[in-house]
C-alpha atoms as a PDB file:
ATOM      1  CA  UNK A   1       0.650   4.017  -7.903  1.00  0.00           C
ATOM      2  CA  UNK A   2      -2.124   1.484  -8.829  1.00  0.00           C
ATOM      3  CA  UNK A   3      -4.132   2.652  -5.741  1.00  0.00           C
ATOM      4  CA  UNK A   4      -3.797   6.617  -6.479  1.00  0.00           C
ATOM      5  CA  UNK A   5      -4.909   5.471 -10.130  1.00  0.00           C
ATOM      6  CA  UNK A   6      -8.050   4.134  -8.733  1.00  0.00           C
ATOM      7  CA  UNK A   7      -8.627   7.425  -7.049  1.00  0.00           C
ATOM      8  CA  UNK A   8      -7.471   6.673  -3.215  1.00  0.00           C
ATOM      9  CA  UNK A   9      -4.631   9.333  -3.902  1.00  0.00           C
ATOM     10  CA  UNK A  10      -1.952   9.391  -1.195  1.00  0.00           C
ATOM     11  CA  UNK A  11      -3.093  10.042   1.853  1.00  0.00           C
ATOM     12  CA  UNK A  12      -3.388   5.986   3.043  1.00  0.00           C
ATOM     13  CA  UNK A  13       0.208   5.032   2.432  1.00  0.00           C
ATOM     14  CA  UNK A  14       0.488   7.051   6.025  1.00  0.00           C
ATOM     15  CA  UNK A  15      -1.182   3.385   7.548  1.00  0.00           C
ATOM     16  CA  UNK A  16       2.398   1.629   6.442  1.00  0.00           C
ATOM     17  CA  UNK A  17       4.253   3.779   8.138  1.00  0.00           C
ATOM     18  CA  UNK A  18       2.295   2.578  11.229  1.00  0.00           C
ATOM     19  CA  UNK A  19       2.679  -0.890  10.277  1.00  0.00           C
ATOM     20  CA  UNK A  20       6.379  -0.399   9.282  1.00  0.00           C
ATOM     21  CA  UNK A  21       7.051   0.619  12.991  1.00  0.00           C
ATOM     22  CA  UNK A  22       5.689  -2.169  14.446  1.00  0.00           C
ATOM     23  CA  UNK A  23       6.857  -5.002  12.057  1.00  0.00           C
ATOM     24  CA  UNK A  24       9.178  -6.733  14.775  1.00  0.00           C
ATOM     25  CA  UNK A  25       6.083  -6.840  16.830  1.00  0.00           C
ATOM     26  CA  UNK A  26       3.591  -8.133  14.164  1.00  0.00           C
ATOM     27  CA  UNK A  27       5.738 -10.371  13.096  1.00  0.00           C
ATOM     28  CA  UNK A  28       6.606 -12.348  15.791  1.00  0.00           C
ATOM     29  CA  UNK A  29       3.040 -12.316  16.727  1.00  0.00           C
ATOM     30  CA  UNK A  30       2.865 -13.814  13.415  1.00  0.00           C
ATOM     31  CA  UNK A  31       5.468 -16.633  13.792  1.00  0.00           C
ATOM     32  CA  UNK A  32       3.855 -17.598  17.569  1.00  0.00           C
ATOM     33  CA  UNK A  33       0.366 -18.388  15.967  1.00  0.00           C
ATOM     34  CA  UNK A  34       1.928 -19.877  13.397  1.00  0.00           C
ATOM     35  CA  UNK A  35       3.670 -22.604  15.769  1.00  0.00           C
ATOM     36  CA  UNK A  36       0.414 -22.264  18.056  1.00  0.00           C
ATOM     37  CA  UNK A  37      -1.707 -23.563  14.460  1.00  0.00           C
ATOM     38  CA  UNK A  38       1.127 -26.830  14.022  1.00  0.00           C
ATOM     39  CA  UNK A  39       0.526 -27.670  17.667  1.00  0.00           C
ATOM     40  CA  UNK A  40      -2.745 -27.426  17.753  1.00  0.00           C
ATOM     41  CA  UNK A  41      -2.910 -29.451  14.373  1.00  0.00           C
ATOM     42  CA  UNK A  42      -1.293 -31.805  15.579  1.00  0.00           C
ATOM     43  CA  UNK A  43      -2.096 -32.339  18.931  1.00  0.00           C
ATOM     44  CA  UNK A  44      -6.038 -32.926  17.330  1.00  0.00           C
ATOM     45  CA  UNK A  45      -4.558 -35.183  14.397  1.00  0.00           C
ATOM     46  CA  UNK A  46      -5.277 -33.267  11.582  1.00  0.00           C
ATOM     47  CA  UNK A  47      -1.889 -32.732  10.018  1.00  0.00           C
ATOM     48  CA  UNK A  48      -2.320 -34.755   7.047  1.00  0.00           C
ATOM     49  CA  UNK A  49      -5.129 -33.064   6.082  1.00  0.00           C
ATOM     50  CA  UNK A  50      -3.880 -29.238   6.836  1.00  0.00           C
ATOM     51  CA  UNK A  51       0.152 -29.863   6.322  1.00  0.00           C
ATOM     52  CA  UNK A  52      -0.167 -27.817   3.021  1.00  0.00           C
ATOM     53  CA  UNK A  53      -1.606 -24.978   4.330  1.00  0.00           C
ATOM     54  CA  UNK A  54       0.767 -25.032   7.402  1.00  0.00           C
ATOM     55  CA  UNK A  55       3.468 -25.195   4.943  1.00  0.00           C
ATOM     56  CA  UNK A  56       2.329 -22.599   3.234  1.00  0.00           C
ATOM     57  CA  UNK A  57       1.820 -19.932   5.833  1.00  0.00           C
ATOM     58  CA  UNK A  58       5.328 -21.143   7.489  1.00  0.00           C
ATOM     59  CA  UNK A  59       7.072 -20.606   3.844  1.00  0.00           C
ATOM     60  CA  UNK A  60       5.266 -16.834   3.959  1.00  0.00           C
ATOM     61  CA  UNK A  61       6.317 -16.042   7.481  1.00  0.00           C
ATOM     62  CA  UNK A  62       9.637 -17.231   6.968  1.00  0.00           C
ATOM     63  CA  UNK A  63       9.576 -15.170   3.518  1.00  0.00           C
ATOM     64  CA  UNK A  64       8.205 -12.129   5.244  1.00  0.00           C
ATOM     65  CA  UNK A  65      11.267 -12.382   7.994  1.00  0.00           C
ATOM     66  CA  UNK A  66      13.741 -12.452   5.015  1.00  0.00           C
ATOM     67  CA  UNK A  67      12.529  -9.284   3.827  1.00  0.00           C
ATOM     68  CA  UNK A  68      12.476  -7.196   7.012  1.00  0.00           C
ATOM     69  CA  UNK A  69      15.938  -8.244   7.937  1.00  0.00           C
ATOM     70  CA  UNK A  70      17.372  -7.671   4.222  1.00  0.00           C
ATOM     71  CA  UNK A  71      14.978  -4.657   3.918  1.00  0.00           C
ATOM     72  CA  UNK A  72      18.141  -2.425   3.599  1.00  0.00           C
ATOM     73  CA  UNK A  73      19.850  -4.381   0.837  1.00  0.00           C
ATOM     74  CA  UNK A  74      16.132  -4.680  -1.254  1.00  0.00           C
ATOM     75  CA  UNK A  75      15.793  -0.279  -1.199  1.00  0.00           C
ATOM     76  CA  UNK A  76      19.106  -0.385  -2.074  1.00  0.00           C
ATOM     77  CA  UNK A  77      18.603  -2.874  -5.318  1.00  0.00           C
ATOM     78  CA  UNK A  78      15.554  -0.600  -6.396  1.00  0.00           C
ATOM     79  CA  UNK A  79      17.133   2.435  -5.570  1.00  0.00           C
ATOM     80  CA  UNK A  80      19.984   1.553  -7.622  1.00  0.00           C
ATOM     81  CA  UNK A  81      17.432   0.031 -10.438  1.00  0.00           C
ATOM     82  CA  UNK A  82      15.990   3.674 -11.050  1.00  0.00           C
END
């Protein structure tokens, strides 16, 4: 809504659709480089200094997981919030 507001109108939300399709894909592409980044990290001793931001990107992959395998129970909950 915010995006047809600012004049962009409707015809992008076609690109999630696309995305949507391919979110098994993108994320586990995801949660590989995300292991790749802590083995690399530590494997060149820099974990102390990056630990937070590993932390951080794990706690959004792991987030973004949660939501495409409970995506049915979240349209539900909206649907029934309307």
């Amino acid at each position: 809504m915010t995006m047809m507001l600012l004049g962009l109108g409707g015809s992008w939300l076609a690109i999630f659709g696309k995305i949507a399709a391919a979110s098994f894909y993108v994320l586990a592409i995801s949660t590989a480089l995300v292991a790749v980044s802590w083995l690399v990290t530590y494997q060149r001793g820099s974990l102390p200094k990056l630990k937070w931001w590993l932390w951080g990107t794990t706690a959004m992959t792991g987030l973004a997981w949660v939501v495409v395998f409970n995506e049915t129970r979240i349209n539900d909950f909206l649907i029934m919030q309307m």
